[in-house]
PDB file of N, CA and C in Angstrom:
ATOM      1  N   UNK A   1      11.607   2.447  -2.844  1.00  0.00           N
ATOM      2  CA  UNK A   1      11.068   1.415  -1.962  1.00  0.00           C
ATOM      3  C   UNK A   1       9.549   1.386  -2.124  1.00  0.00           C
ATOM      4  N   UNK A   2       8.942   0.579  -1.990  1.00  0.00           N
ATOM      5  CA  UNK A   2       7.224  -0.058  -2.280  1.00  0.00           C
ATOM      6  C   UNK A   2       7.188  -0.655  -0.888  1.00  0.00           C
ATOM      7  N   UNK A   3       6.247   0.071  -0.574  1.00  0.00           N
ATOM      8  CA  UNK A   3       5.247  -0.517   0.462  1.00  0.00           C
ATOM      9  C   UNK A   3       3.999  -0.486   0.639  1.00  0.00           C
ATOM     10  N   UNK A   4       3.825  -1.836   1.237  1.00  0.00           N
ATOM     11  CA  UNK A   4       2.651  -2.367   0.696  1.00  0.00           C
ATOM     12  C   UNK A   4       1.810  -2.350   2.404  1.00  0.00           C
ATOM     13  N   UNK A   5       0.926  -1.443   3.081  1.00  0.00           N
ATOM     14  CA  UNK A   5       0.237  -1.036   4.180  1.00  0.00           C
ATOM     15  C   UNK A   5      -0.769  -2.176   4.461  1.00  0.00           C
ATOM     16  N   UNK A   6      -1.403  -2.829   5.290  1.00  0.00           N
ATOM     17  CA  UNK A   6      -2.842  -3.342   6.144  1.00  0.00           C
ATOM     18  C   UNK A   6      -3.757  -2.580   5.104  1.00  0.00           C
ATOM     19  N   UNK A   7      -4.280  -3.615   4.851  1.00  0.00           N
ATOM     20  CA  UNK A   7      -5.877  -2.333   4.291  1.00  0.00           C
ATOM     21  C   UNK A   7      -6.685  -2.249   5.814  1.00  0.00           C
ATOM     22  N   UNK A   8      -7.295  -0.845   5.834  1.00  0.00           N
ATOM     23  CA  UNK A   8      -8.016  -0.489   7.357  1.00  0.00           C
ATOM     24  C   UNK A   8      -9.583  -0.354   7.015  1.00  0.00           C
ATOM     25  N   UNK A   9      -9.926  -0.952   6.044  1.00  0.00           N
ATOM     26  CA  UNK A   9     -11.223  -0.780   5.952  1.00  0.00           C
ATOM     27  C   UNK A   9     -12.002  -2.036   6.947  1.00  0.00           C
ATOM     28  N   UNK A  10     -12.908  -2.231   7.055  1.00  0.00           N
ATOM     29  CA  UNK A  10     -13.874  -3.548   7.516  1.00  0.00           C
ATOM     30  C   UNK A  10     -13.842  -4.163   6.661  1.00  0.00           C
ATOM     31  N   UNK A  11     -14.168  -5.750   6.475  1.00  0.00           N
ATOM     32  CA  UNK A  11     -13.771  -6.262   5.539  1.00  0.00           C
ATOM     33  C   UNK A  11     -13.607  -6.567   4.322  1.00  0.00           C
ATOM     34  N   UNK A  12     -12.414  -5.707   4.238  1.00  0.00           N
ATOM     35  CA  UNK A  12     -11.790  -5.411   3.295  1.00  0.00           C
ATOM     36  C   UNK A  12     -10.587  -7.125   3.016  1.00  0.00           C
ATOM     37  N   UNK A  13     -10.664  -7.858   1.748  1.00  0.00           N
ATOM     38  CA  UNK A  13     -10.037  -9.257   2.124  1.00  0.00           C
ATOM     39  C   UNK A  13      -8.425  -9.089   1.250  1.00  0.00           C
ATOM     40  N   UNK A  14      -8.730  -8.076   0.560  1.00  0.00           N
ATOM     41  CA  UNK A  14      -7.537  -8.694  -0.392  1.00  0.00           C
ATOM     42  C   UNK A  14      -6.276  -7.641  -0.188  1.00  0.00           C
ATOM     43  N   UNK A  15      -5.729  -7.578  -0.904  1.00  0.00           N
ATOM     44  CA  UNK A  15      -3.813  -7.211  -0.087  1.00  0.00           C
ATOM     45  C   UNK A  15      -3.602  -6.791  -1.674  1.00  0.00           C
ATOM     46  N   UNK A  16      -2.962  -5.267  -1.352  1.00  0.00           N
ATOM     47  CA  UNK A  16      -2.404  -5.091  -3.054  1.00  0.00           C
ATOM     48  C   UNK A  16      -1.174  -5.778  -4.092  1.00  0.00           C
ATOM     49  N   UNK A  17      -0.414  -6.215  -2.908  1.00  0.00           N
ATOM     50  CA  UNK A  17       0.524  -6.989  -3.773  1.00  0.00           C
ATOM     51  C   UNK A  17       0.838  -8.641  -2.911  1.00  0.00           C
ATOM     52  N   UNK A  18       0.914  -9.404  -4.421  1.00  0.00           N
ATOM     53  CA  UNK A  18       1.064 -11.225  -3.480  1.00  0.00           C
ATOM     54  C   UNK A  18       2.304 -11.263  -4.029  1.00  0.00           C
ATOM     55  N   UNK A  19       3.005 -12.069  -2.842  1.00  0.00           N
ATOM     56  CA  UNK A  19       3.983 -12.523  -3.241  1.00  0.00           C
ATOM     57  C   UNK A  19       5.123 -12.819  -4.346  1.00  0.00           C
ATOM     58  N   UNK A  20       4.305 -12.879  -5.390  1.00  0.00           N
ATOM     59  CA  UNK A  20       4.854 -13.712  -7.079  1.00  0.00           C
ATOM     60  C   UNK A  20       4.795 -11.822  -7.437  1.00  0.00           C
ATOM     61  N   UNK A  21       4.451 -11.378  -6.912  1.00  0.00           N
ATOM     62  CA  UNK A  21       4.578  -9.815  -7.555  1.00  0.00           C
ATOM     63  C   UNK A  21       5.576  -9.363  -6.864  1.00  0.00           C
ATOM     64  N   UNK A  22       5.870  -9.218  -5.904  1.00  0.00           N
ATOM     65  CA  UNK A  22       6.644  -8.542  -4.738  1.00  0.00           C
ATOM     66  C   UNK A  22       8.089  -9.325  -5.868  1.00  0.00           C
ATOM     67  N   UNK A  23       8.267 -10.483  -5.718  1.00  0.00           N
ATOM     68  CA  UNK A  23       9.245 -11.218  -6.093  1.00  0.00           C
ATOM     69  C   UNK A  23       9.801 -10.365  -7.265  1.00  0.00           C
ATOM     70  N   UNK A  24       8.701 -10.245  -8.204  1.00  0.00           N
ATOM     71  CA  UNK A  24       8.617  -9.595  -9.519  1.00  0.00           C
ATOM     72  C   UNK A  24       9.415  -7.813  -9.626  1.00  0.00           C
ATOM     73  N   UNK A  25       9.010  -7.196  -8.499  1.00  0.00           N
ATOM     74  CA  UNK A  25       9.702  -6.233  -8.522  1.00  0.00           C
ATOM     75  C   UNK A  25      11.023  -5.980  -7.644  1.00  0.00           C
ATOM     76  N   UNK A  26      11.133  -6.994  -6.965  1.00  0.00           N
ATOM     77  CA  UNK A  26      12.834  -7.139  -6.318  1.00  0.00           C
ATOM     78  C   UNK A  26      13.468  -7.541  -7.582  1.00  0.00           C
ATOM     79  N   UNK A  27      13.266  -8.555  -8.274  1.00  0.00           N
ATOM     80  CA  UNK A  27      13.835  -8.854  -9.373  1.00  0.00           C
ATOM     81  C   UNK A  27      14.148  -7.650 -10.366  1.00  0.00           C
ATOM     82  N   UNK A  28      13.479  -6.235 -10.558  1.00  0.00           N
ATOM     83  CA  UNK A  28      13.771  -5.158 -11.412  1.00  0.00           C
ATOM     84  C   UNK A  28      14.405  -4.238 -10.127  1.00  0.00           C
ATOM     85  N   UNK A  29      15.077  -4.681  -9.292  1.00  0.00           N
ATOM     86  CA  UNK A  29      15.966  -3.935  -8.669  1.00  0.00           C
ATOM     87  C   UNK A  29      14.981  -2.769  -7.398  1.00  0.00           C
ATOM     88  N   UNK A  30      13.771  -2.990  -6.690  1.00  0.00           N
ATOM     89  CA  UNK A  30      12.973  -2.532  -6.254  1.00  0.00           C
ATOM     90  C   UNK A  30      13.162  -3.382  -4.785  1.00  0.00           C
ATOM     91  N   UNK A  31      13.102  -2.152  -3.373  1.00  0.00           N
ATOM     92  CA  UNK A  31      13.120  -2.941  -2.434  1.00  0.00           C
ATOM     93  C   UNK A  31      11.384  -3.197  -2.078  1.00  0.00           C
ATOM     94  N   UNK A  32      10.905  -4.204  -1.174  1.00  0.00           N
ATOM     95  CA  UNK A  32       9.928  -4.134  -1.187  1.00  0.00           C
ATOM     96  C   UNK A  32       9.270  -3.865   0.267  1.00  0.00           C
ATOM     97  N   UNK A  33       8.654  -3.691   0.903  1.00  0.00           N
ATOM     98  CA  UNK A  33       8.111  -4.036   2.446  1.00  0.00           C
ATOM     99  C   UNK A  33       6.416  -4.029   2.357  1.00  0.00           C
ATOM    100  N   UNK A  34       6.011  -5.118   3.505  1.00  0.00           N
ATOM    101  CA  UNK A  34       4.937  -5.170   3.729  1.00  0.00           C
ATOM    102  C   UNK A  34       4.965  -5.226   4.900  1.00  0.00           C
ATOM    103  N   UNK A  35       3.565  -4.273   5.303  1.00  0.00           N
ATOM    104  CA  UNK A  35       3.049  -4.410   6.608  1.00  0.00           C
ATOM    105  C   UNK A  35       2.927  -5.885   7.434  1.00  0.00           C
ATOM    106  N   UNK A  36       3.353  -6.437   8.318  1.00  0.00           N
ATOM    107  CA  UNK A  36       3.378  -7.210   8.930  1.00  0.00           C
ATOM    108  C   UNK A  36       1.375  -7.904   9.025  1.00  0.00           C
ATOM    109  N   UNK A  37       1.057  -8.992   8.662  1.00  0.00           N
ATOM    110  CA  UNK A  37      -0.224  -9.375   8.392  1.00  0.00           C
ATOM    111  C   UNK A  37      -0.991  -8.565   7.646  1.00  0.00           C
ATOM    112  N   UNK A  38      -0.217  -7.837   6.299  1.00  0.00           N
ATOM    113  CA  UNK A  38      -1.090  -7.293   5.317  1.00  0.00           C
ATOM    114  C   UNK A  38      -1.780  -8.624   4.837  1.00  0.00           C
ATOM    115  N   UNK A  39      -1.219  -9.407   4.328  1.00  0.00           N
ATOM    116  CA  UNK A  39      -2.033 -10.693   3.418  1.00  0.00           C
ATOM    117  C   UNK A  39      -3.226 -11.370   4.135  1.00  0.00           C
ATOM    118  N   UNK A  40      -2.837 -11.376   5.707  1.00  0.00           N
ATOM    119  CA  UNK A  40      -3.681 -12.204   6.552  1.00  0.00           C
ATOM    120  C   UNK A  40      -5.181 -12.493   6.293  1.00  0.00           C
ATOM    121  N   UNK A  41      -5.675 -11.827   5.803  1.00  0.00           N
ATOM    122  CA  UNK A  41      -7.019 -11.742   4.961  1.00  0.00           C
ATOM    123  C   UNK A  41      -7.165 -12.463   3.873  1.00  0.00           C
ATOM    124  N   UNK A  42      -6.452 -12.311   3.261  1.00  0.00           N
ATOM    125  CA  UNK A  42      -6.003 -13.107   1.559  1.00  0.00           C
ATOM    126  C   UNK A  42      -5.217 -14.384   1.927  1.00  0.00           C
ATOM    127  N   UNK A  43      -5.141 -14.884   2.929  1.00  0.00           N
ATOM    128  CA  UNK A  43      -4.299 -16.286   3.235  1.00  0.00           C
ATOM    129  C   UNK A  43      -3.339 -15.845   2.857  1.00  0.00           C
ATOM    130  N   UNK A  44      -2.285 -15.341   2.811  1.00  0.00           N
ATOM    131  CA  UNK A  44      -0.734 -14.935   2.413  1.00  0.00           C
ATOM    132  C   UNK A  44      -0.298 -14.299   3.618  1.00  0.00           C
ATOM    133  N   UNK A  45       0.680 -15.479   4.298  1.00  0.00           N
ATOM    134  CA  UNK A  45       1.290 -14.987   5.210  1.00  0.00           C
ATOM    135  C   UNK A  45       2.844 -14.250   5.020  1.00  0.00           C
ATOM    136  N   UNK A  46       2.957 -13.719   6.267  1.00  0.00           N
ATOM    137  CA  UNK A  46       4.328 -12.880   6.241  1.00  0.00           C
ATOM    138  C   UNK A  46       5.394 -13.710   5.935  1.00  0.00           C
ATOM    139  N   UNK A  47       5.670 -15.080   6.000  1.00  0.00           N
ATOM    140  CA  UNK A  47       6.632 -15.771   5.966  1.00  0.00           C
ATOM    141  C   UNK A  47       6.597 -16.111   3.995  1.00  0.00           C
ATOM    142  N   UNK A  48       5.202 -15.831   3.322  1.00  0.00           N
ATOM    143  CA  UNK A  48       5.408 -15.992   1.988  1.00  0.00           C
ATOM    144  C   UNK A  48       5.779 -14.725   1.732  1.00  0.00           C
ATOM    145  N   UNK A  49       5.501 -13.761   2.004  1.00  0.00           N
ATOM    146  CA  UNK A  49       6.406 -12.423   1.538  1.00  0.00           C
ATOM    147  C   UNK A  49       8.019 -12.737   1.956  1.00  0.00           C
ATOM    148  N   UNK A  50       8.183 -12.748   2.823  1.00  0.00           N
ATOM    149  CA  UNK A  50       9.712 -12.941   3.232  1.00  0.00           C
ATOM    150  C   UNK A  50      10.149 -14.428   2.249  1.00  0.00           C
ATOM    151  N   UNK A  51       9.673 -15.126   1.795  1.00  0.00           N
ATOM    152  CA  UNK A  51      10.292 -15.999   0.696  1.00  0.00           C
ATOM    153  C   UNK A  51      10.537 -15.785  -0.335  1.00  0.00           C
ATOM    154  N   UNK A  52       9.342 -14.451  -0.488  1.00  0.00           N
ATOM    155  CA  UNK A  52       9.679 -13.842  -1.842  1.00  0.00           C
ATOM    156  C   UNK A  52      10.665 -12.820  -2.103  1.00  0.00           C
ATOM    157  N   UNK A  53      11.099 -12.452  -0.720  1.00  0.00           N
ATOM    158  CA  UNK A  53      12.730 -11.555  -0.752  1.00  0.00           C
ATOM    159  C   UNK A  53      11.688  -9.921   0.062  1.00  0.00           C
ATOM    160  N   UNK A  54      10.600 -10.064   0.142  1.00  0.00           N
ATOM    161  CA  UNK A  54      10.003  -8.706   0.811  1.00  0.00           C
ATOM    162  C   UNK A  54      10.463  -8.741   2.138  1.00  0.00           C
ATOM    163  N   UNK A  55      10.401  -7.314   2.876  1.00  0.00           N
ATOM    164  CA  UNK A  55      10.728  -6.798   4.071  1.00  0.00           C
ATOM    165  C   UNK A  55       9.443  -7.137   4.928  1.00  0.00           C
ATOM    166  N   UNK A  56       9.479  -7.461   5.948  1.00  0.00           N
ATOM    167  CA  UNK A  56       8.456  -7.114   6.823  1.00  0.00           C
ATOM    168  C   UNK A  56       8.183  -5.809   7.419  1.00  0.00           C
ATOM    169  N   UNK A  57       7.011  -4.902   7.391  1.00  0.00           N
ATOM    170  CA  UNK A  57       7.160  -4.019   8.387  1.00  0.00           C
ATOM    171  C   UNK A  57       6.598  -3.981   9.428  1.00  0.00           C
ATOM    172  N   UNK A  58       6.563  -3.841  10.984  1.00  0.00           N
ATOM    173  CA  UNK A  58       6.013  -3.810  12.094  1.00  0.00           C
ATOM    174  C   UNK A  58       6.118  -2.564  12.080  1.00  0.00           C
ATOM    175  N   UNK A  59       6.646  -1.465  11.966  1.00  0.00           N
ATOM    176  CA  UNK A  59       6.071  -0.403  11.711  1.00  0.00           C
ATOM    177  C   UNK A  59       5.809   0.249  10.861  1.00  0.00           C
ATOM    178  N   UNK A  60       4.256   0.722  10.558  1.00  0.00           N
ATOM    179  CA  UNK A  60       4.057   1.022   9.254  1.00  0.00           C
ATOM    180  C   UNK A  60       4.544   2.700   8.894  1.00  0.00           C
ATOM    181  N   UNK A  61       4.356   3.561  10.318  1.00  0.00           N
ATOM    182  CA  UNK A  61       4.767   4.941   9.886  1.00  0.00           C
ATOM    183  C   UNK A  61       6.376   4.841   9.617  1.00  0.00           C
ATOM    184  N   UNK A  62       7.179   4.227   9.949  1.00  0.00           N
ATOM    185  CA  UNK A  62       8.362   4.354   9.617  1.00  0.00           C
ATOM    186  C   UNK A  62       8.575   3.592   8.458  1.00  0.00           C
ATOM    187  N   UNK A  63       8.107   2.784   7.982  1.00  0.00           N
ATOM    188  CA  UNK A  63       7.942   2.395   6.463  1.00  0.00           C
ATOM    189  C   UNK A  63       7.398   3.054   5.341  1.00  0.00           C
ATOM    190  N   UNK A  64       6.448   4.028   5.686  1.00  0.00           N
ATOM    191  CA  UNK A  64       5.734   4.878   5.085  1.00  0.00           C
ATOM    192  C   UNK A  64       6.569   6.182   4.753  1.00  0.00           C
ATOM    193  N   UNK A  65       7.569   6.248   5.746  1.00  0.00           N
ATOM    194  CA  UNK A  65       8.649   7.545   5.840  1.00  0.00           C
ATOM    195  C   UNK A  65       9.302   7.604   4.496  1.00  0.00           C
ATOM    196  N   UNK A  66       9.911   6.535   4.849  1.00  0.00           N
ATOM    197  CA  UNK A  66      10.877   5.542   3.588  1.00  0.00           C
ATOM    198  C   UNK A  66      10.567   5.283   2.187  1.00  0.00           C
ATOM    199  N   UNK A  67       9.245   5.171   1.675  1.00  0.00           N
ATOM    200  CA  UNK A  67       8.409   4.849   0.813  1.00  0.00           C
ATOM    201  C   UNK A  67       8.748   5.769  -0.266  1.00  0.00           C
ATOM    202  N   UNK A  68       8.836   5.222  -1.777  1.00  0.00           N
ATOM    203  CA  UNK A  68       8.566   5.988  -3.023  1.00  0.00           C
ATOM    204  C   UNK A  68       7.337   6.166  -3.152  1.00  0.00           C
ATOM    205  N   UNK A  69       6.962   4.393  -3.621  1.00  0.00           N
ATOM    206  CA  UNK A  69       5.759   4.554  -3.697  1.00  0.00           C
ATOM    207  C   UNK A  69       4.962   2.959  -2.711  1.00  0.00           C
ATOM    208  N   UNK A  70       3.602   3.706  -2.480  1.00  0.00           N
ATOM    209  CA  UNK A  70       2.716   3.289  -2.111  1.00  0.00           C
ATOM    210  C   UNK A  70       1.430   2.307  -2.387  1.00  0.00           C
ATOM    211  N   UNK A  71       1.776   0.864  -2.188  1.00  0.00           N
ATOM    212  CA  UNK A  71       0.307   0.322  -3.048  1.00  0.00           C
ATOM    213  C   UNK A  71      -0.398  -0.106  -1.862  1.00  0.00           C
ATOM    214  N   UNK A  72      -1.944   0.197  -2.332  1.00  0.00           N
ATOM    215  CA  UNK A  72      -3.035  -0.355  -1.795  1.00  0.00           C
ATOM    216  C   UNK A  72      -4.124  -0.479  -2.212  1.00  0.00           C
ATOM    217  N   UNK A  73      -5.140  -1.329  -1.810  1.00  0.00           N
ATOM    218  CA  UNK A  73      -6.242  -2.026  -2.809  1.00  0.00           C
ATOM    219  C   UNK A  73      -6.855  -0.258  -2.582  1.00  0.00           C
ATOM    220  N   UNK A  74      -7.287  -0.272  -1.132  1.00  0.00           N
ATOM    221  CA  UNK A  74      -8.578   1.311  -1.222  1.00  0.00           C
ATOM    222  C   UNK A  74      -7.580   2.277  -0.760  1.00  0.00           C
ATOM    223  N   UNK A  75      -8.184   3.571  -0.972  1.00  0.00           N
ATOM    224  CA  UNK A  75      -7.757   4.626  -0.477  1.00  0.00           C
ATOM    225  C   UNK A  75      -7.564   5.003   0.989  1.00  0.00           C
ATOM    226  N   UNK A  76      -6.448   5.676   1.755  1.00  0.00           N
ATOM    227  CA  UNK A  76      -6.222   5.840   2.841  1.00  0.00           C
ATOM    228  C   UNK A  76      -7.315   6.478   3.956  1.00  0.00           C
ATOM    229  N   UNK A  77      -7.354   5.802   5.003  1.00  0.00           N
ATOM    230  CA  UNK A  77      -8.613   6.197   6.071  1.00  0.00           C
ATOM    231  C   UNK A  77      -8.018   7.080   7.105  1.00  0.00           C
ATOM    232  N   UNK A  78      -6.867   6.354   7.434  1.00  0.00           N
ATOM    233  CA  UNK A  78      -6.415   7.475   8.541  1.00  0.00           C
ATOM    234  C   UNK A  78      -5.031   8.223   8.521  1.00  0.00           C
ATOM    235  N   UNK A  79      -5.475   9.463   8.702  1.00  0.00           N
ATOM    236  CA  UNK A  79      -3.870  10.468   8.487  1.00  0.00           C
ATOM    237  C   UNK A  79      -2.664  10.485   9.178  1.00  0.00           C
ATOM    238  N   UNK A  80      -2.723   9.328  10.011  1.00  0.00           N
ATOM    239  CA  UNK A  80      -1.103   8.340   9.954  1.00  0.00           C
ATOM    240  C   UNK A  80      -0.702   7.622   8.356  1.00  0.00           C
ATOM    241  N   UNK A  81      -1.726   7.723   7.963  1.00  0.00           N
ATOM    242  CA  UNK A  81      -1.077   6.877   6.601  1.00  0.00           C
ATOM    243  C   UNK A  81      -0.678   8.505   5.592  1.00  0.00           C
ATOM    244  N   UNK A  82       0.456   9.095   6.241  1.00  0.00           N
ATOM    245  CA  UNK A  82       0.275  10.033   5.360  1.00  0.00           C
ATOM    246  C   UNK A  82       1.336   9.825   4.475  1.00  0.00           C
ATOM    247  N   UNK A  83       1.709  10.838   2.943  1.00  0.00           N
ATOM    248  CA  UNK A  83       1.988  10.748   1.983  1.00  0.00           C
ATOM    249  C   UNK A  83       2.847  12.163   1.532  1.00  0.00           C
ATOM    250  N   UNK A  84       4.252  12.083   1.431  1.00  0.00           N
ATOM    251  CA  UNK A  84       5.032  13.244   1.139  1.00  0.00           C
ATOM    252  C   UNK A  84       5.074  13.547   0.074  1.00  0.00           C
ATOM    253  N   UNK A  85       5.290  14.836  -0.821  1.00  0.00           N
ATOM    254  CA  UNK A  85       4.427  15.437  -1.860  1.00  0.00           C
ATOM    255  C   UNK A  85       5.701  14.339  -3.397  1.00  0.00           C
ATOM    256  N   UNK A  86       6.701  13.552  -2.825  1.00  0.00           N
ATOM    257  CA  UNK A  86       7.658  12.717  -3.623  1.00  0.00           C
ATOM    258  C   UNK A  86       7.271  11.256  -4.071  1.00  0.00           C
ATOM    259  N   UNK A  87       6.018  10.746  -3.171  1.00  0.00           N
ATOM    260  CA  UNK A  87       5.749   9.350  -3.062  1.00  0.00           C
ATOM    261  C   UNK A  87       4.986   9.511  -4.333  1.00  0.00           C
ATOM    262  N   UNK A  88       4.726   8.586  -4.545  1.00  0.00           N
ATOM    263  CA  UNK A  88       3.704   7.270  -5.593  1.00  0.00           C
ATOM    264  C   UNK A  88       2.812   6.528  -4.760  1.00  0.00           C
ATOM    265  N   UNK A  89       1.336   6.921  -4.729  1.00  0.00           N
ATOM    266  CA  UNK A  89       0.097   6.394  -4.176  1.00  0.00           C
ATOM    267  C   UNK A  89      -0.602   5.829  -4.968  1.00  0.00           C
ATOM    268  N   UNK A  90      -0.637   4.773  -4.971  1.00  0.00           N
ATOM    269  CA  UNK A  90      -1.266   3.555  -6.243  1.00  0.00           C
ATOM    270  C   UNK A  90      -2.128   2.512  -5.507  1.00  0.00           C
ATOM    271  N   UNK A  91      -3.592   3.030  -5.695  1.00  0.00           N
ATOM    272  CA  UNK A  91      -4.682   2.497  -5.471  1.00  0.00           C
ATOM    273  C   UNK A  91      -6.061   2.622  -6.041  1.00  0.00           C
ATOM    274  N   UNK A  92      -6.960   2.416  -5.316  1.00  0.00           N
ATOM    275  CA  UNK A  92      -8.432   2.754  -6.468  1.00  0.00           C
ATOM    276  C   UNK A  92      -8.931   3.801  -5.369  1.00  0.00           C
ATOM    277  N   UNK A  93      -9.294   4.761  -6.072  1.00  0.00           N
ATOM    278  CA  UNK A  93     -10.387   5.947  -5.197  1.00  0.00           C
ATOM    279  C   UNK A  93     -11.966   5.565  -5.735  1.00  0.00           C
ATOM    280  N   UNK A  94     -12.219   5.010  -5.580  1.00  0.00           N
ATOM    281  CA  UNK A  94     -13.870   5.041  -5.868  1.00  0.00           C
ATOM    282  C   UNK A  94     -14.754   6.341  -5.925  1.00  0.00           C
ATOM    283  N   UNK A  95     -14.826   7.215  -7.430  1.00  0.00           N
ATOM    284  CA  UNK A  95     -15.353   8.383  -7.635  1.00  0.00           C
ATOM    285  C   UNK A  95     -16.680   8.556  -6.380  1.00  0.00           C
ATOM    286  N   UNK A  96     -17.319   7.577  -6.885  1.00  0.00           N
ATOM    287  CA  UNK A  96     -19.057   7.941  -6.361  1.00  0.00           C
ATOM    288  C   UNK A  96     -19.001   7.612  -4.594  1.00  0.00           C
ATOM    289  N   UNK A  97     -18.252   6.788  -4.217  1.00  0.00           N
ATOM    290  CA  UNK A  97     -18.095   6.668  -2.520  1.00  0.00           C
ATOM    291  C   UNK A  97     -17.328   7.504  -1.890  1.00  0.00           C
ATOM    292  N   UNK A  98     -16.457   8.574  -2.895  1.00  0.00           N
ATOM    293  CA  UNK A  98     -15.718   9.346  -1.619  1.00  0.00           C
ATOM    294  C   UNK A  98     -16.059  11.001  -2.645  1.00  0.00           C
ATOM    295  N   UNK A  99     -17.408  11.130  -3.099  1.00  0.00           N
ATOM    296  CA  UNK A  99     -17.480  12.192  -3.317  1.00  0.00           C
ATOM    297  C   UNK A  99     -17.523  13.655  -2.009  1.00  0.00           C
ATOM    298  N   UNK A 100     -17.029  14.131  -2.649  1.00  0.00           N
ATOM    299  CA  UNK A 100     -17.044  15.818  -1.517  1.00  0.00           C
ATOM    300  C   UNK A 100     -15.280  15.822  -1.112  1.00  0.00           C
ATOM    301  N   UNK A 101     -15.009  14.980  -1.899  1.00  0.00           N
ATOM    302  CA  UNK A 101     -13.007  15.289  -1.817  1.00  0.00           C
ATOM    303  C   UNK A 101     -12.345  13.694  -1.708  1.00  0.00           C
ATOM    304  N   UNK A 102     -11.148  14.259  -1.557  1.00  0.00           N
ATOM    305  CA  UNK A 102      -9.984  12.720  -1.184  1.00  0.00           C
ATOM    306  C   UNK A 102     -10.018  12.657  -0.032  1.00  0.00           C
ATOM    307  N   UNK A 103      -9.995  13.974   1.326  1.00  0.00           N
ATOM    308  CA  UNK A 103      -9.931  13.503   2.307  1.00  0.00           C
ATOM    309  C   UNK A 103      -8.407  13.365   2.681  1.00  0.00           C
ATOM    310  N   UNK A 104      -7.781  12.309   3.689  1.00  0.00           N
ATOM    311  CA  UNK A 104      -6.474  12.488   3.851  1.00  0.00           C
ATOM    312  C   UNK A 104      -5.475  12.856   2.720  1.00  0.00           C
ATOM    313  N   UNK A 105      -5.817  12.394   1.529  1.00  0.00           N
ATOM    314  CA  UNK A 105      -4.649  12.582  -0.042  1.00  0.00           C
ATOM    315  C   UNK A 105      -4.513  13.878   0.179  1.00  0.00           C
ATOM    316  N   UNK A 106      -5.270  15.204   0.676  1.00  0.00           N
ATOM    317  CA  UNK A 106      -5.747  16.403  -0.134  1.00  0.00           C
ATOM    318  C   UNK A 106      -4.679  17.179  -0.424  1.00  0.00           C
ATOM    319  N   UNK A 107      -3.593  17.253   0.665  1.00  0.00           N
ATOM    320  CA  UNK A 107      -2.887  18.007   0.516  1.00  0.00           C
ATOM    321  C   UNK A 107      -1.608  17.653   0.048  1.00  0.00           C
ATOM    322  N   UNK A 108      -1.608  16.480  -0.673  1.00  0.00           N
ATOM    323  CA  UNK A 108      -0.594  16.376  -1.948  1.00  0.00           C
ATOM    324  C   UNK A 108      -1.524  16.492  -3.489  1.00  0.00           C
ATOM    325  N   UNK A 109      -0.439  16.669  -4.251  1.00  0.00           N
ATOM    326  CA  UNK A 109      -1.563  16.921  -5.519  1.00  0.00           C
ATOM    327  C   UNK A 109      -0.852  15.048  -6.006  1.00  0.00           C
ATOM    328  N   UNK A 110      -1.999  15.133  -7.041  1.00  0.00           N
ATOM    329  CA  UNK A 110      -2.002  13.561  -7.089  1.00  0.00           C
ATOM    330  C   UNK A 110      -2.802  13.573  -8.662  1.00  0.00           C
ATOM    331  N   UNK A 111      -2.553  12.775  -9.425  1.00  0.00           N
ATOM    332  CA  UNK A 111      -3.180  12.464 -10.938  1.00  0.00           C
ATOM    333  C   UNK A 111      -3.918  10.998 -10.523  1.00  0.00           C
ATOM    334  N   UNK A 112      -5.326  11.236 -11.029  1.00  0.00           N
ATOM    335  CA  UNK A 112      -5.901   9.818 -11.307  1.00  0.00           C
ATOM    336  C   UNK A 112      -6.283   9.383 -12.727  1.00  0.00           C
ATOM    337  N   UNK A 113      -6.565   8.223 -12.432  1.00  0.00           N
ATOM    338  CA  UNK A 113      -7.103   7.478 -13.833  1.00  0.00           C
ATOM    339  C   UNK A 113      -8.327   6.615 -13.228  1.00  0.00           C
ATOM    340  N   UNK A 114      -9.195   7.019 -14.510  1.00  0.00           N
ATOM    341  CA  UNK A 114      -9.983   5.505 -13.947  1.00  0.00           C
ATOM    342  C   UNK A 114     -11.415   6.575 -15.279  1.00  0.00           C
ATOM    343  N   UNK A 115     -12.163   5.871 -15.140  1.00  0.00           N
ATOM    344  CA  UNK A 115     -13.960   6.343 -15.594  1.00  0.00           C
ATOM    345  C   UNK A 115     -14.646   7.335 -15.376  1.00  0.00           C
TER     346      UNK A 115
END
């Protein structure tokens, strides 16, 4: 299962997955859920996820329970958004803004990519 969380930053506008993607991975046999007004920022409402065959979630910790893996544009702020050592966390950590650690990630081990 993929779920797709609220980004909790300040404004923060864009949403990790739109619609035509969500669609994209129900179609390879993937369930999907999004946080209830994840897009709301990005003009993509809940009713275009739900056209595209995605779940709504109104609750995000019990969606998060459920979760393989995890997409989001930034990295997690608060340790309700937590992460069991089985999930897939797929987002950008920005080296130089969150130097001195990950912070909530820490205590799963986790591989990055990036520069």
């Amino acid at each position: 299962k993929i779920v797709v969380p609220k980004e909790s930053r300040a404004g923060e506008r864009r949403v990790a997955l739109t619609p035509d993607s969500a669609k994209k991975f129900i179609s390879l046999g993937c369930s999907v859920a999004v946080e209830a007004g994840a897009g709301d920022a990005s003009l993509i409402s809940d009713d275009d996820y739900r056209g595209a065959g995605a779940e709504i979630a109104g609750d995000l910790t019990a969606a998060l329970a459920s979760a393989d893996t995890v997409l989001r544009v930034r990295r997690p702020l608060a340790a309700s958004e937590t992460m069991r050592e089985e999930d897939r966390w797929i987002s950008r950590w920005h080296r130089r803004a969150q130097r001195g650690g990950v912070g909530v990630g820490a205590h799963v081990w986790f591989q990055a990519f990036g520069k």
